[in-house]
N, C-alpha and C. Protein backbone atom coordinates (compact mmCIF):
# COMPACT_ATOMS: atom_id res chain seq x y z
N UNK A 1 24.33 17.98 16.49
CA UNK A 1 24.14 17.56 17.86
C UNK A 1 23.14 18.47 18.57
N UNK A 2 23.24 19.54 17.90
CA UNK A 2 22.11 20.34 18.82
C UNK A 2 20.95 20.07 18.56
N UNK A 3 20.75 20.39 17.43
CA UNK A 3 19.39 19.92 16.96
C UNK A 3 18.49 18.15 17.31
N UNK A 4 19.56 17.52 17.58
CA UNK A 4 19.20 16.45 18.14
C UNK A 4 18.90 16.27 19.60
N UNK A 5 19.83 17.60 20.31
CA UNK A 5 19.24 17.63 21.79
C UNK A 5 17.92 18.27 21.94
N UNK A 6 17.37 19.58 20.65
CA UNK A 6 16.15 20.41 21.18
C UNK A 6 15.20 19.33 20.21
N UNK A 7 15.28 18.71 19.72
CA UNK A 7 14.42 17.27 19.89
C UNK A 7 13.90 16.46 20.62
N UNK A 8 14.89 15.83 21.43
CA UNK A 8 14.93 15.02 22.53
C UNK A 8 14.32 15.96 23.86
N UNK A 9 14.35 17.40 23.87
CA UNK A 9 13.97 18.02 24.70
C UNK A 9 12.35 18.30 24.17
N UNK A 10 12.21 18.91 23.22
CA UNK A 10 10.73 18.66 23.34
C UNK A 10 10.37 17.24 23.21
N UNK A 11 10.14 16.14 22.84
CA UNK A 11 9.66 15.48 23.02
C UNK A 11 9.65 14.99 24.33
N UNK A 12 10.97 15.07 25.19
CA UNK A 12 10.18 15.19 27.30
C UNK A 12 9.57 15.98 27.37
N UNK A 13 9.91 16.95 27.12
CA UNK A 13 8.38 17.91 27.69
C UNK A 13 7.03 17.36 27.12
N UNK A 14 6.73 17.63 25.95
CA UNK A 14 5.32 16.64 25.62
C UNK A 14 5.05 15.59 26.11
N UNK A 15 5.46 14.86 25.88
CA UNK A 15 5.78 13.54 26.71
C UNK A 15 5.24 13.13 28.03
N UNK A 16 6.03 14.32 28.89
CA UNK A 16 5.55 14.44 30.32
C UNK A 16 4.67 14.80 30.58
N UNK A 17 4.34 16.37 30.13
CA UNK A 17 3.66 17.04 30.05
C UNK A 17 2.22 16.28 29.37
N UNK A 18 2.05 15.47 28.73
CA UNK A 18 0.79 14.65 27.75
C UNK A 18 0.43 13.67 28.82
N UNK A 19 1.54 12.52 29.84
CA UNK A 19 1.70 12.10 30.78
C UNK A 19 0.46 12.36 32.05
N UNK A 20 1.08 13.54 32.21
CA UNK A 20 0.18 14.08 33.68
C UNK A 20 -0.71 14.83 33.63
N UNK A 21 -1.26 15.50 31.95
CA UNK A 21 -2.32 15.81 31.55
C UNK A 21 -3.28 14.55 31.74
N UNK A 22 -3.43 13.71 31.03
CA UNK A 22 -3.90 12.51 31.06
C UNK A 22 -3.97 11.64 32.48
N UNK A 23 -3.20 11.92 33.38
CA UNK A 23 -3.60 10.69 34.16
C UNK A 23 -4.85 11.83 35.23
N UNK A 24 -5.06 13.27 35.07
CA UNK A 24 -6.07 13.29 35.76
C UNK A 24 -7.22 13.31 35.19
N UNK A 25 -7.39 12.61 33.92
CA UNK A 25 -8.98 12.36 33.47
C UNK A 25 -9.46 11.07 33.16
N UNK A 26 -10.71 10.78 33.25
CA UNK A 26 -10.93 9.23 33.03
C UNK A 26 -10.43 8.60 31.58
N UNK A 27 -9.86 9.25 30.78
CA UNK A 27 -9.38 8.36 29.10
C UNK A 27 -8.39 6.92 29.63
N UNK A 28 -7.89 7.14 27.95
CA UNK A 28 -7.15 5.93 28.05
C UNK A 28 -6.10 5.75 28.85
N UNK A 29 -5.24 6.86 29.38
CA UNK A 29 -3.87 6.51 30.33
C UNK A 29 -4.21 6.82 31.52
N UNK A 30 -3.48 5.82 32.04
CA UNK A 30 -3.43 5.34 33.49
C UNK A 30 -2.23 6.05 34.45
N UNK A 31 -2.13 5.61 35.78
CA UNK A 31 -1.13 6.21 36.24
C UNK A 31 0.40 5.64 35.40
N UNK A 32 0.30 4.27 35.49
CA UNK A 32 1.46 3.83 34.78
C UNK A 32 2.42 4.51 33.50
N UNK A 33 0.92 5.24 33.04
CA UNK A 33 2.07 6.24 32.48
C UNK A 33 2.83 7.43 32.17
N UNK A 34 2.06 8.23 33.50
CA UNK A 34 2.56 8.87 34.50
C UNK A 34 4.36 8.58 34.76
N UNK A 35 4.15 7.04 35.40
CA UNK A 35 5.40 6.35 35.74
C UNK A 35 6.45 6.52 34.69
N UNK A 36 5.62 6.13 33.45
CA UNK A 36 6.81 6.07 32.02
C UNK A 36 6.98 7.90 32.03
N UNK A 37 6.20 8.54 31.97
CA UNK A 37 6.37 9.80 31.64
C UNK A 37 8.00 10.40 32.57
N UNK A 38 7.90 10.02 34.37
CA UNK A 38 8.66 10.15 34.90
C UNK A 38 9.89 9.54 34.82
N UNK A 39 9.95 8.79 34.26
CA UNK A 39 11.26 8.05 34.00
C UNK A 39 11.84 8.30 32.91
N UNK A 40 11.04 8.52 32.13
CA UNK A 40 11.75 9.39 30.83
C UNK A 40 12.64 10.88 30.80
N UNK A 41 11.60 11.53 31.54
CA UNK A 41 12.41 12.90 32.11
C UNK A 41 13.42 12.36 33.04
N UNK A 42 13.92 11.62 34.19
CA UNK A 42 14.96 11.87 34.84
C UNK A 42 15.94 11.07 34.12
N UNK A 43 15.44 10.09 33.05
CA UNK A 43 16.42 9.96 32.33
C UNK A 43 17.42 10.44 31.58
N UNK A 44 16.47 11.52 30.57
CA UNK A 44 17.19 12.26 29.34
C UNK A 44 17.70 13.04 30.48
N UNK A 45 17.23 13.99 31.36
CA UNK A 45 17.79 14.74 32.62
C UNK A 45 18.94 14.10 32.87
N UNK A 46 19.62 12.71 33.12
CA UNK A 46 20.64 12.24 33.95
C UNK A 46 21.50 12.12 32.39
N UNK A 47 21.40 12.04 30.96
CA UNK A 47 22.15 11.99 30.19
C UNK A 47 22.63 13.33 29.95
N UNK A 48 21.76 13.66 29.76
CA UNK A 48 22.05 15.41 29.82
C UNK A 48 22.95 16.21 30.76
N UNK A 49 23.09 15.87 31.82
CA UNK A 49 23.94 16.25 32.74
C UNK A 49 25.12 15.42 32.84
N UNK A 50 25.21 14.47 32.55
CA UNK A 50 26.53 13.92 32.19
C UNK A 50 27.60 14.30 31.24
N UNK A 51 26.63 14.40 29.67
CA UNK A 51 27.20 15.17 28.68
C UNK A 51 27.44 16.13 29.15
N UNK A 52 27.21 17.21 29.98
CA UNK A 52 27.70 18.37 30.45
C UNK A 52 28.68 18.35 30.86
N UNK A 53 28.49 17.41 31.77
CA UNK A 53 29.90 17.35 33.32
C UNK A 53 30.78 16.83 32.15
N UNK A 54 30.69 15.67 31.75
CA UNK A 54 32.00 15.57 30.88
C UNK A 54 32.46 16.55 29.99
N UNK A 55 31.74 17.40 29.15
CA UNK A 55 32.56 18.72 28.50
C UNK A 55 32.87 19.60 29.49
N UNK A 56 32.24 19.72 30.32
CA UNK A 56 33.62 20.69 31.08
C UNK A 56 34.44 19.84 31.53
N UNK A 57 34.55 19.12 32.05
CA UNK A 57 35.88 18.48 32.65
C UNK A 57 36.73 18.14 31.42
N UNK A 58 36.18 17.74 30.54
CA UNK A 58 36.97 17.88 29.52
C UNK A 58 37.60 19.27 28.90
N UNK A 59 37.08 20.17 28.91
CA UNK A 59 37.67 21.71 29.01
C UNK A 59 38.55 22.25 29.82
N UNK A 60 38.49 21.46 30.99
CA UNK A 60 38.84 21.98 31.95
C UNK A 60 40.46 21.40 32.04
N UNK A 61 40.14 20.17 31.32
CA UNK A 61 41.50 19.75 31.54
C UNK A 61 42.32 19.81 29.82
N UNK A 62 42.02 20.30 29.17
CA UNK A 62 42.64 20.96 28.28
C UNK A 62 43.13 22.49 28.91
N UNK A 63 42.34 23.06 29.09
CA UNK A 63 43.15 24.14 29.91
C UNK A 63 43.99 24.01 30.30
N UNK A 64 43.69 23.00 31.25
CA UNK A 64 45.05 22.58 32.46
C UNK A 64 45.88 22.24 31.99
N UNK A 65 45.84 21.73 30.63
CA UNK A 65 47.05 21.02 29.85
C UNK A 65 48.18 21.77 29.03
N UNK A 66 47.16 23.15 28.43
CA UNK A 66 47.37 23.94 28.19
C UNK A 66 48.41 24.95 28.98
N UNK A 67 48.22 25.05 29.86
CA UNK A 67 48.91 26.45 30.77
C UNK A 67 48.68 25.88 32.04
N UNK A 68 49.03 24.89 32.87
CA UNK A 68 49.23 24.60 33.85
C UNK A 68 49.78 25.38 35.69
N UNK A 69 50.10 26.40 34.89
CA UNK A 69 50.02 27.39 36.30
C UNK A 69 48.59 28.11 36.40
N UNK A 70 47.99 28.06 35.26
CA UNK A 70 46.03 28.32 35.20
C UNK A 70 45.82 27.59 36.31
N UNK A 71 45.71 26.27 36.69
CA UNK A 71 45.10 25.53 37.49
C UNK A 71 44.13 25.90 38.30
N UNK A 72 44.86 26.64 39.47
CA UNK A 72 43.76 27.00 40.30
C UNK A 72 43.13 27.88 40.00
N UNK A 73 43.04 29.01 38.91
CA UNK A 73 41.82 29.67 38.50
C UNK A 73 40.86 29.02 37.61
N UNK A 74 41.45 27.42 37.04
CA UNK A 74 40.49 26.73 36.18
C UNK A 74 39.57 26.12 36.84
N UNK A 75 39.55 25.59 37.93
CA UNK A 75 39.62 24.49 38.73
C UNK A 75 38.28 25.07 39.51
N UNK A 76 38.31 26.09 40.28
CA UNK A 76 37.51 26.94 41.08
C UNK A 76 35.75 26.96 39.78
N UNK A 77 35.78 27.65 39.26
CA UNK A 77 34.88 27.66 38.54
C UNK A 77 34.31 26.42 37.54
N UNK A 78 35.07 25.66 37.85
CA UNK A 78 34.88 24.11 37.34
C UNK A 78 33.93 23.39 37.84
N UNK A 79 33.97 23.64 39.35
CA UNK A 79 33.38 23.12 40.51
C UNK A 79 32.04 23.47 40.44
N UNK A 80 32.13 24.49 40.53
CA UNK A 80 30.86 25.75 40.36
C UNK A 80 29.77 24.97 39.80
N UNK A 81 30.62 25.27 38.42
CA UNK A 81 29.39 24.66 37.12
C UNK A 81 28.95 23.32 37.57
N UNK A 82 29.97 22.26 37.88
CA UNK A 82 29.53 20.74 38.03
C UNK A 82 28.30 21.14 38.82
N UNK A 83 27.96 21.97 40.19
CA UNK A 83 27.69 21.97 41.32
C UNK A 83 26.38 22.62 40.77
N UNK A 84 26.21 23.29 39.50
CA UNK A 84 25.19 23.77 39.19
C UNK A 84 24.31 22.89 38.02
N UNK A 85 25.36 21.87 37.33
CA UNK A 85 24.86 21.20 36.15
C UNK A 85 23.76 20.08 36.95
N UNK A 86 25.04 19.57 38.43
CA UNK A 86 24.08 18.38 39.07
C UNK A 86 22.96 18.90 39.94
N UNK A 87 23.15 20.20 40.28
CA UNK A 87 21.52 20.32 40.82
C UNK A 87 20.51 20.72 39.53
N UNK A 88 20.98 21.11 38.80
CA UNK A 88 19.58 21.08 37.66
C UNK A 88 19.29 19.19 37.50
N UNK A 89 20.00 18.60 37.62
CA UNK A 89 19.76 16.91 37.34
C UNK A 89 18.67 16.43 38.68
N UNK A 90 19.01 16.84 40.27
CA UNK A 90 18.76 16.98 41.31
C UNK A 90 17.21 17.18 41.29
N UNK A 91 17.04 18.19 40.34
CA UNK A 91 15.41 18.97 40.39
C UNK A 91 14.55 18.68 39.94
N UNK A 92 15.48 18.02 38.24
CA UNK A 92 14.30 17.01 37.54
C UNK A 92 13.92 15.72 38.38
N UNK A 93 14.78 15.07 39.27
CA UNK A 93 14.25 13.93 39.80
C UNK A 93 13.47 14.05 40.84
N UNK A 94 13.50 15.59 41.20
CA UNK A 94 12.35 15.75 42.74
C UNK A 94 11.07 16.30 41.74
N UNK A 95 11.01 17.15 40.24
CA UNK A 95 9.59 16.69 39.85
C UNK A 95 9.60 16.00 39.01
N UNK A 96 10.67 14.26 38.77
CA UNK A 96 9.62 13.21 38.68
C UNK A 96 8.83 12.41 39.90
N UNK A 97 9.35 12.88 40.88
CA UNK A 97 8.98 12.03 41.99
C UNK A 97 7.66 12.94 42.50
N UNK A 98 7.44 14.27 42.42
CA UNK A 98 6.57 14.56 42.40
C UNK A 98 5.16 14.24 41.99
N UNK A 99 5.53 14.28 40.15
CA UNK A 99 4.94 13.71 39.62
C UNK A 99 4.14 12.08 39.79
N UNK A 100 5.47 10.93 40.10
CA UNK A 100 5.03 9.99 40.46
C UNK A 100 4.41 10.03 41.93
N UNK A 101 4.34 10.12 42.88
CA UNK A 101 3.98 10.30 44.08
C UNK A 101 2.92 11.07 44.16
N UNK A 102 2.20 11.49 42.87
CA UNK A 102 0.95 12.49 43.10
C UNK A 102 -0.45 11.26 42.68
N UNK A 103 -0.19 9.74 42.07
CA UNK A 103 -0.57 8.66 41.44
C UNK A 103 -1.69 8.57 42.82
């Protein structure tokens, strides 16, 4: 599984990165694929952060299942992370929109 995510991760970065190289010179790509470039990143970005949020919450509630007076020390730092997984998701979509909005 990992190796299948630092796959999927370089190939957005190239991807994007090949994307918005290209749309500022006269060749073959256009802004449109710019567009694809951006939608690709906030995509794998929005799977990616899902798979996250769901393993911790899924951790989280094994814990909880586990030792149930844990709770509120599980719970607190649970939050945290969600709160940090969805603004990394948050950031990729302000530079695809960057990206797209620069067309």
């Amino acid at each position: 599984m990992k190796r299948i995510m630092q796959l999927l991760s370089a190939l957005m970065v190239f991807g994007v990165a090949g994307a918005a190289m290209a749309a500022e010179g006269a060749g073959g790509y256009g802004s449109s694929s710019l567009a694809y470039g951006a939608a690709l990143a906030i995509a794998v970005a929005a799977a990616g952060g899902a798979i996250g949020q769901s393993l911790a919450i899924k951790s989280a509630l094994e814990g909880i299942g586990r030792n149930p007076s844990a709770a509120g020390k599980i719970t607190t730092p649970m939050i945290i992370g969600l709160a940090m997984i969805e603004s990394l998701v948050i950031y990729a979509l302000v530079i695809a929109l960057m990206l797209v909005l620069k067309i």
